[in-house]
PDB file of N, CA and C in Angstrom:
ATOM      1  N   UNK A   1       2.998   5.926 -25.732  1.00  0.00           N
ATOM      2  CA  UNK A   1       3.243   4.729 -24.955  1.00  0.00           C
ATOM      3  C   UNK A   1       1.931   4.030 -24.651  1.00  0.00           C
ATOM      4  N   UNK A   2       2.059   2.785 -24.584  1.00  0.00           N
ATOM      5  CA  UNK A   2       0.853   2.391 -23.849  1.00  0.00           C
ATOM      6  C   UNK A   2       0.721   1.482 -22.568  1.00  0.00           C
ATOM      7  N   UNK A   3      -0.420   1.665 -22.280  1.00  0.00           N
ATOM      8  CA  UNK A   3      -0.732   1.504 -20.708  1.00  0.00           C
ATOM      9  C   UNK A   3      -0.588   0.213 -20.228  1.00  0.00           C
ATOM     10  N   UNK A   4       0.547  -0.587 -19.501  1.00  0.00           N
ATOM     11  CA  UNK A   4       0.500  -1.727 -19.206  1.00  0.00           C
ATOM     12  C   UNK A   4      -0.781  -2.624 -18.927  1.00  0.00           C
ATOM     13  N   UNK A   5      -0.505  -4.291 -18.930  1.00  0.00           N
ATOM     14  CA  UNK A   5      -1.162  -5.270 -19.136  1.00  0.00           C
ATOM     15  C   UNK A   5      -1.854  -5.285 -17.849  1.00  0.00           C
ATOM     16  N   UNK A   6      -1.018  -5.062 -16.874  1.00  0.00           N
ATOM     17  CA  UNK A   6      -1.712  -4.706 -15.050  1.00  0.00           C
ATOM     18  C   UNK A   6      -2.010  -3.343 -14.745  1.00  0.00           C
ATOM     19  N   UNK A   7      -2.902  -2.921 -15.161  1.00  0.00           N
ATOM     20  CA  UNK A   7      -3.677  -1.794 -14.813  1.00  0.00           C
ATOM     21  C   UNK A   7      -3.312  -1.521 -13.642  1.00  0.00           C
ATOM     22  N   UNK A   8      -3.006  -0.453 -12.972  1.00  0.00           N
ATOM     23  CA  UNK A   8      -2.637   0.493 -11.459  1.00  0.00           C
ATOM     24  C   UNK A   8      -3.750   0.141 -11.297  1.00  0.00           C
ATOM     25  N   UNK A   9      -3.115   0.362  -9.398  1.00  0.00           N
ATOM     26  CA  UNK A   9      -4.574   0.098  -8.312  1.00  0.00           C
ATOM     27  C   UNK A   9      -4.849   1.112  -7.998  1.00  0.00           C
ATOM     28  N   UNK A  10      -5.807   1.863  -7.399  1.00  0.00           N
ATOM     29  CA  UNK A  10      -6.516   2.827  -7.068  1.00  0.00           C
ATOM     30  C   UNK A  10      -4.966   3.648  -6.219  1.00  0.00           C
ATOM     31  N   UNK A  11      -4.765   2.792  -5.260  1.00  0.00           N
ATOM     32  CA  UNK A  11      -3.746   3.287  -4.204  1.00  0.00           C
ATOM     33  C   UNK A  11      -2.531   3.969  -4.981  1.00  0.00           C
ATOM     34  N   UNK A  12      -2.216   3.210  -6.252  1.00  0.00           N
ATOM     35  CA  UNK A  12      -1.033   3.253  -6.953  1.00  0.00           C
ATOM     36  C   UNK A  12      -1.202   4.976  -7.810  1.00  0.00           C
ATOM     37  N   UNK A  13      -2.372   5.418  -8.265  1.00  0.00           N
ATOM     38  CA  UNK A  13      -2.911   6.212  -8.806  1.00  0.00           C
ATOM     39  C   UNK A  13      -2.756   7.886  -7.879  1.00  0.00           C
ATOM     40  N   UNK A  14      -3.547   7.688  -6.585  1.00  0.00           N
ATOM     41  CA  UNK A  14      -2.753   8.314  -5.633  1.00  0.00           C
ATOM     42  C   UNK A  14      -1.735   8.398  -5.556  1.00  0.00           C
ATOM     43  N   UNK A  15      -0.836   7.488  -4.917  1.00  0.00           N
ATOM     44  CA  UNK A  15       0.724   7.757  -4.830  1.00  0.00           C
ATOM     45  C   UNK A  15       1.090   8.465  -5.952  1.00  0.00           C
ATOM     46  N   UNK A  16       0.585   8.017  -7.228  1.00  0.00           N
ATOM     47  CA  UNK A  16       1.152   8.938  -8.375  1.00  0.00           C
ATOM     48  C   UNK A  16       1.058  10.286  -8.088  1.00  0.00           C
ATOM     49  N   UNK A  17      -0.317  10.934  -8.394  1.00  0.00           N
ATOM     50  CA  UNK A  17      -0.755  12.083  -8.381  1.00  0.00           C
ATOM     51  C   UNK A  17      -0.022  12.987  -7.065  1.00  0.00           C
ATOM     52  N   UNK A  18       0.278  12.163  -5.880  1.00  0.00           N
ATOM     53  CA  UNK A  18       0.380  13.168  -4.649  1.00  0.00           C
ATOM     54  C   UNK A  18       1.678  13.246  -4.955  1.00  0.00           C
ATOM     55  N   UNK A  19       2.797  12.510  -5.591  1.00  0.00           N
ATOM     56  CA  UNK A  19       4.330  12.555  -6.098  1.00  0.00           C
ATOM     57  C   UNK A  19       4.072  13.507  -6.943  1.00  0.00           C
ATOM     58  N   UNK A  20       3.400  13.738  -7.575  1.00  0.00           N
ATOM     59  CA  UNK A  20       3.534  14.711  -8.981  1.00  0.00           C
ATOM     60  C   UNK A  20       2.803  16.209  -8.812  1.00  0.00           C
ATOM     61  N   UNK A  21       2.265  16.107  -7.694  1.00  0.00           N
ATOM     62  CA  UNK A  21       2.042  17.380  -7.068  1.00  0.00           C
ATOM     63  C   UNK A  21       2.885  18.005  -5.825  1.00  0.00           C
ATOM     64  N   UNK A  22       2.885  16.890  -5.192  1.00  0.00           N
ATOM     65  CA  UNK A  22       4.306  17.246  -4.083  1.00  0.00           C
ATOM     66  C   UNK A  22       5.144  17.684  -4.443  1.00  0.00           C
ATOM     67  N   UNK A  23       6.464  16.645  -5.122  1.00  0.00           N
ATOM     68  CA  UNK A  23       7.284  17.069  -5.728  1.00  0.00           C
ATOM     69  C   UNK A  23       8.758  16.073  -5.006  1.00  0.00           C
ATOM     70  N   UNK A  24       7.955  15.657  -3.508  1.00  0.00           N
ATOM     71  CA  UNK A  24       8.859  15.071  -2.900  1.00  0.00           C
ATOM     72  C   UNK A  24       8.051  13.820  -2.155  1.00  0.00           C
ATOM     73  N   UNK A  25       8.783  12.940  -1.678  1.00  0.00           N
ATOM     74  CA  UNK A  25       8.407  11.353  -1.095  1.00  0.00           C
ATOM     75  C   UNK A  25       7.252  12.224   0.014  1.00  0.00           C
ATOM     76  N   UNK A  26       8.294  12.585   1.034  1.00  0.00           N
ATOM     77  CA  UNK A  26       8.066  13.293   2.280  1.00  0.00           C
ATOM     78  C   UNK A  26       6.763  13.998   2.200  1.00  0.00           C
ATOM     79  N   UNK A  27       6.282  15.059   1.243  1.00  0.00           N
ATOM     80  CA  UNK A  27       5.375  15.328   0.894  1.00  0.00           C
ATOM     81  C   UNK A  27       4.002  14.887   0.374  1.00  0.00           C
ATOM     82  N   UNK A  28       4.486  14.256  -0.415  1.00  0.00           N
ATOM     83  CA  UNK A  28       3.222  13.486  -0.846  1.00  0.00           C
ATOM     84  C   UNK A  28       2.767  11.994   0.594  1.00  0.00           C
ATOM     85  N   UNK A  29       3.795  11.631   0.896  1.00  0.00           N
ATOM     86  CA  UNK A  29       3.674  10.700   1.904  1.00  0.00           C
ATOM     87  C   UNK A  29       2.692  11.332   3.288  1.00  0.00           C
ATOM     88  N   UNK A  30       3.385  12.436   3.438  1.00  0.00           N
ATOM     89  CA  UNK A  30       2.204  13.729   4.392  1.00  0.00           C
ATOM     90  C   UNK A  30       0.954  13.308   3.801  1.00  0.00           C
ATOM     91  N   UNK A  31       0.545  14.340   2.818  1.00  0.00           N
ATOM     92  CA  UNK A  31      -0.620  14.139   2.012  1.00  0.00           C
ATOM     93  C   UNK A  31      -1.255  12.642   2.370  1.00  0.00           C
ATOM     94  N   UNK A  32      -0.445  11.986   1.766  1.00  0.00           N
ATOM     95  CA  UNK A  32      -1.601  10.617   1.668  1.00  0.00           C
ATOM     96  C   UNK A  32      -1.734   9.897   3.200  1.00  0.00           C
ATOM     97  N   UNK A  33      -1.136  10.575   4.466  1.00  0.00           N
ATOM     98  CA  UNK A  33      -1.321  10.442   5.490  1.00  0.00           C
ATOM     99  C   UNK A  33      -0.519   8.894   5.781  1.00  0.00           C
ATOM    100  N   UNK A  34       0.916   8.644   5.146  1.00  0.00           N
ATOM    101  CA  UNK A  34       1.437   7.425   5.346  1.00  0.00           C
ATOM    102  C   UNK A  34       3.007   7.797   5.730  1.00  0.00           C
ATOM    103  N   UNK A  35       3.588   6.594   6.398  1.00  0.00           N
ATOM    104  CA  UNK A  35       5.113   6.918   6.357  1.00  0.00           C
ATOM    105  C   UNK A  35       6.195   6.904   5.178  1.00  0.00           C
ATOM    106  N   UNK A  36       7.043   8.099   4.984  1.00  0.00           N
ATOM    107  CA  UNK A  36       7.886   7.985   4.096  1.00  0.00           C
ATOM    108  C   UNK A  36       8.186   6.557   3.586  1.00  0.00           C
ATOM    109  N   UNK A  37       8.946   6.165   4.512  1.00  0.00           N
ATOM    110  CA  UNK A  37       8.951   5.078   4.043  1.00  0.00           C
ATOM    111  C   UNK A  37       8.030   3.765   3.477  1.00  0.00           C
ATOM    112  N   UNK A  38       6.825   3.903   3.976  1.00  0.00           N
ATOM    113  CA  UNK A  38       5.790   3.274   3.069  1.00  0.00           C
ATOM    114  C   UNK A  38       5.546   3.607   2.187  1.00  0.00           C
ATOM    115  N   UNK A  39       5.529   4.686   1.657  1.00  0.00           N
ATOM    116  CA  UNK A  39       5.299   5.494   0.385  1.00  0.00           C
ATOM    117  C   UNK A  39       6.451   5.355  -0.414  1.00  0.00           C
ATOM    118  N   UNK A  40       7.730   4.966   0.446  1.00  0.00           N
ATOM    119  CA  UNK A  40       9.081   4.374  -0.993  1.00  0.00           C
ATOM    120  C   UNK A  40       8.965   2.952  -1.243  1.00  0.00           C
ATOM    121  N   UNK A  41       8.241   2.508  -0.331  1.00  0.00           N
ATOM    122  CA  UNK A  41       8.300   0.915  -0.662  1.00  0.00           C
ATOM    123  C   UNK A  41       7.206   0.703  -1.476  1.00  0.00           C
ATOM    124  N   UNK A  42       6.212   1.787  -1.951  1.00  0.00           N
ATOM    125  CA  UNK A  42       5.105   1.512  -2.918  1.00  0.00           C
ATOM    126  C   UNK A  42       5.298   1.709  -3.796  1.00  0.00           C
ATOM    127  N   UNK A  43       6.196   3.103  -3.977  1.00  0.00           N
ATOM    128  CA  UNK A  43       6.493   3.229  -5.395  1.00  0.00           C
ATOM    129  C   UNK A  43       7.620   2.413  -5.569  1.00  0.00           C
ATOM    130  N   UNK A  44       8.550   1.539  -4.784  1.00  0.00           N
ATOM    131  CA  UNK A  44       9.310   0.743  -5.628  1.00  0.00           C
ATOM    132  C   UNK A  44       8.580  -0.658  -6.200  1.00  0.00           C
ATOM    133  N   UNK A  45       7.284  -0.970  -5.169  1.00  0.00           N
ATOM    134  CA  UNK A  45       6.866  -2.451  -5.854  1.00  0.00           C
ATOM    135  C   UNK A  45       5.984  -1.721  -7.080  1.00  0.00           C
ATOM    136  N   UNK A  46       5.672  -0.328  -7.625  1.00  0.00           N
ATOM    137  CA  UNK A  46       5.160   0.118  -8.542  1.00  0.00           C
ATOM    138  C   UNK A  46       6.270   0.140  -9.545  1.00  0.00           C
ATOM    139  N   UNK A  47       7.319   0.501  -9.336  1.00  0.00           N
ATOM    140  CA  UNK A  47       9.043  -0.043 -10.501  1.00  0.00           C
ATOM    141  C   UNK A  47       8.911  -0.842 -10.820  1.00  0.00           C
ATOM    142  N   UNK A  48       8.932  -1.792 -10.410  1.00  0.00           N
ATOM    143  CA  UNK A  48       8.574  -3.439 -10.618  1.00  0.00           C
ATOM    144  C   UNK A  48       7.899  -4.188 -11.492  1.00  0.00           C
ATOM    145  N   UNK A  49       6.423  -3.200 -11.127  1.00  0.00           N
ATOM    146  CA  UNK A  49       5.678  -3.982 -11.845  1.00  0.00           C
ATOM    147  C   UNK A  49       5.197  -3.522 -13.139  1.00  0.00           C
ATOM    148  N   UNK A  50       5.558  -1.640 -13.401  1.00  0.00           N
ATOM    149  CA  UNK A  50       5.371  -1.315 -14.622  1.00  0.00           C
ATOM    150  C   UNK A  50       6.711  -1.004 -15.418  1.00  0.00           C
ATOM    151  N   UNK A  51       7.893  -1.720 -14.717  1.00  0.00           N
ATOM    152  CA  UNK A  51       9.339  -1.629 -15.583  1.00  0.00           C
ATOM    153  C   UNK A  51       9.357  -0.278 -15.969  1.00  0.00           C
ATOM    154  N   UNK A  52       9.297   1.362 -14.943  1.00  0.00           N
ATOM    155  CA  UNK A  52       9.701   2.096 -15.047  1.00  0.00           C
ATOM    156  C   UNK A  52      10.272   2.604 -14.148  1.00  0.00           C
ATOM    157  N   UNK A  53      11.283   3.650 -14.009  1.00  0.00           N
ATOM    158  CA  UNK A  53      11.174   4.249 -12.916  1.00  0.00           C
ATOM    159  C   UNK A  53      10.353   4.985 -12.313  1.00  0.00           C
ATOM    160  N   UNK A  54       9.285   5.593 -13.454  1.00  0.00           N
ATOM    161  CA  UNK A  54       8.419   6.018 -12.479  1.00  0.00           C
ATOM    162  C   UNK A  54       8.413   7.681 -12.314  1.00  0.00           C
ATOM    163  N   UNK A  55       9.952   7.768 -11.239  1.00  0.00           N
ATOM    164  CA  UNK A  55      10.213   9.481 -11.053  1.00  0.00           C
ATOM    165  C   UNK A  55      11.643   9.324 -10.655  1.00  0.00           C
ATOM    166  N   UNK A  56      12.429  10.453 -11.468  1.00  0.00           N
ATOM    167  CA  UNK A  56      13.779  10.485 -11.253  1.00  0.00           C
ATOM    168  C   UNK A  56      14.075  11.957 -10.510  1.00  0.00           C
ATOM    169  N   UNK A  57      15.121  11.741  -9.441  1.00  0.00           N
ATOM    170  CA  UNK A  57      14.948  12.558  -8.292  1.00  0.00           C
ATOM    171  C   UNK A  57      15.850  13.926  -9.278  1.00  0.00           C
ATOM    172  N   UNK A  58      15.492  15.153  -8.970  1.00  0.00           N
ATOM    173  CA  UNK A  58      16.397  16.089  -9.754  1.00  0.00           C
ATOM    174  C   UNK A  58      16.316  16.662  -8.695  1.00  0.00           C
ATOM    175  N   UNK A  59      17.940  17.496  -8.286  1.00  0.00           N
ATOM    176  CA  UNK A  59      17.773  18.126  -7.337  1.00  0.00           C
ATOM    177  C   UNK A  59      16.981  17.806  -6.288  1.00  0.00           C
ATOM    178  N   UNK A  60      16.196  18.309  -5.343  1.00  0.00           N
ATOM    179  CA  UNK A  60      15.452  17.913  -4.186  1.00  0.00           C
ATOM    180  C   UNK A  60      14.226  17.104  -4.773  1.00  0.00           C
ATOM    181  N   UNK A  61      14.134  17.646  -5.388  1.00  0.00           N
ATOM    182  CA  UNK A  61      12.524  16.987  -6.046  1.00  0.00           C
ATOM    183  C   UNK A  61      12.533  15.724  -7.159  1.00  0.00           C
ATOM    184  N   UNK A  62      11.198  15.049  -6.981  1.00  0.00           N
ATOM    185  CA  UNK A  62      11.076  13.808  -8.118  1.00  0.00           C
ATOM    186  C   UNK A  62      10.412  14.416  -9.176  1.00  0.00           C
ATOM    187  N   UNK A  63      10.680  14.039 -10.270  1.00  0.00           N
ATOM    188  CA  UNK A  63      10.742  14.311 -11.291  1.00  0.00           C
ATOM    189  C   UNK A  63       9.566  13.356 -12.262  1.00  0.00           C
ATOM    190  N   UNK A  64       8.651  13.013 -12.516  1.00  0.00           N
ATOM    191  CA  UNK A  64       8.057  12.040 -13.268  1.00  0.00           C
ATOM    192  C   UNK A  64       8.483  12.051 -14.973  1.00  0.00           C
ATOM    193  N   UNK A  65       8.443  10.651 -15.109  1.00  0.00           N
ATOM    194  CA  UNK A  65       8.857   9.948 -16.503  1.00  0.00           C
ATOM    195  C   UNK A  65       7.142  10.177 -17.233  1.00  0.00           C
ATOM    196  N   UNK A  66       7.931  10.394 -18.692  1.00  0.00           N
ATOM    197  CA  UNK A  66       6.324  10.390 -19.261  1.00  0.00           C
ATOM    198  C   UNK A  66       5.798   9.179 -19.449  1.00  0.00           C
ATOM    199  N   UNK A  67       5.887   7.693 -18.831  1.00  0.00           N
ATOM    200  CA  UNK A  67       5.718   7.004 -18.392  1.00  0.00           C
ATOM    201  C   UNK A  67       4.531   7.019 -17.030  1.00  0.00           C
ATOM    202  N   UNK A  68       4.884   7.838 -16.017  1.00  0.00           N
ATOM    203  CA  UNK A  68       4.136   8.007 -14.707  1.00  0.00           C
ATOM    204  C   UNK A  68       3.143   9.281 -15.504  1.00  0.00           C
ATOM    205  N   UNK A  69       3.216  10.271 -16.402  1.00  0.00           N
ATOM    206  CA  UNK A  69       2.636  10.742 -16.621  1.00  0.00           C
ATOM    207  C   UNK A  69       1.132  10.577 -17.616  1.00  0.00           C
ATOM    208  N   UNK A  70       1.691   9.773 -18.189  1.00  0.00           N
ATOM    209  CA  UNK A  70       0.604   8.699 -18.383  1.00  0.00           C
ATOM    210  C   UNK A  70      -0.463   8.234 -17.570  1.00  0.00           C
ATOM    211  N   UNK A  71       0.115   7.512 -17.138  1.00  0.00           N
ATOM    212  CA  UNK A  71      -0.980   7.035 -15.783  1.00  0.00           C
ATOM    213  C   UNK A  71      -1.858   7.524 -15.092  1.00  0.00           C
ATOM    214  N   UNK A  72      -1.103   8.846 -14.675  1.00  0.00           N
ATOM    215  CA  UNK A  72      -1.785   9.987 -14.117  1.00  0.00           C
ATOM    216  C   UNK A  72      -3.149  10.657 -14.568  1.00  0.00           C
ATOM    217  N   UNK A  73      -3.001  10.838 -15.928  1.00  0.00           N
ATOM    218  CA  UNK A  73      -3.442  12.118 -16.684  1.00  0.00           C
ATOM    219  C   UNK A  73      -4.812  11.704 -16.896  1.00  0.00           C
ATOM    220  N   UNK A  74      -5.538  10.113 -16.935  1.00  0.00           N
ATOM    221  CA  UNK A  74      -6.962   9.763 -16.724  1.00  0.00           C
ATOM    222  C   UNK A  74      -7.010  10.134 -15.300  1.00  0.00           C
ATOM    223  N   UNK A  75      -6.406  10.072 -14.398  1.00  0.00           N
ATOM    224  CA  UNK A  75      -6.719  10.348 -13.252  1.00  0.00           C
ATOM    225  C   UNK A  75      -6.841  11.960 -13.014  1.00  0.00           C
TER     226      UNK A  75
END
């Protein structure tokens, strides 16, 4: 795949990584020291803007697309 035309922001890069180590909103939202709910409203204007989902919830946990894994993996 390749890496969209709008390069992630620093912030966006985080949110990734702390989702993909967490495993959950709640968690990673801890981590990055923000409210759940700020942390869903980032990764949805991050849906948005790289036309993925991003992370699909399985069972309790999010799940990342090799899409978000991408992104990540320079980071």
């Amino acid at each position: 795949m390749k890496l969209p035309d709008n390069k992630p922001q620093l912030s966006d890069l985080r949110a990734l990584l702390a989702l993909v180590k967490g495993g959950t909103v709640t968690s990673a939202a801890s981590t990055l020291g923000v409210t759940q709910s700020t942390l869903s409203y980032q990764l949805d204007g991050m849906r948005k803007r790289f036309s993925d989902q991003l992370f699909v919830r399985i069972g309790n946990r999010m799940v990342p697309t090799p899409f978000a894994l991408q992104l990540v993996d320079p980071a």
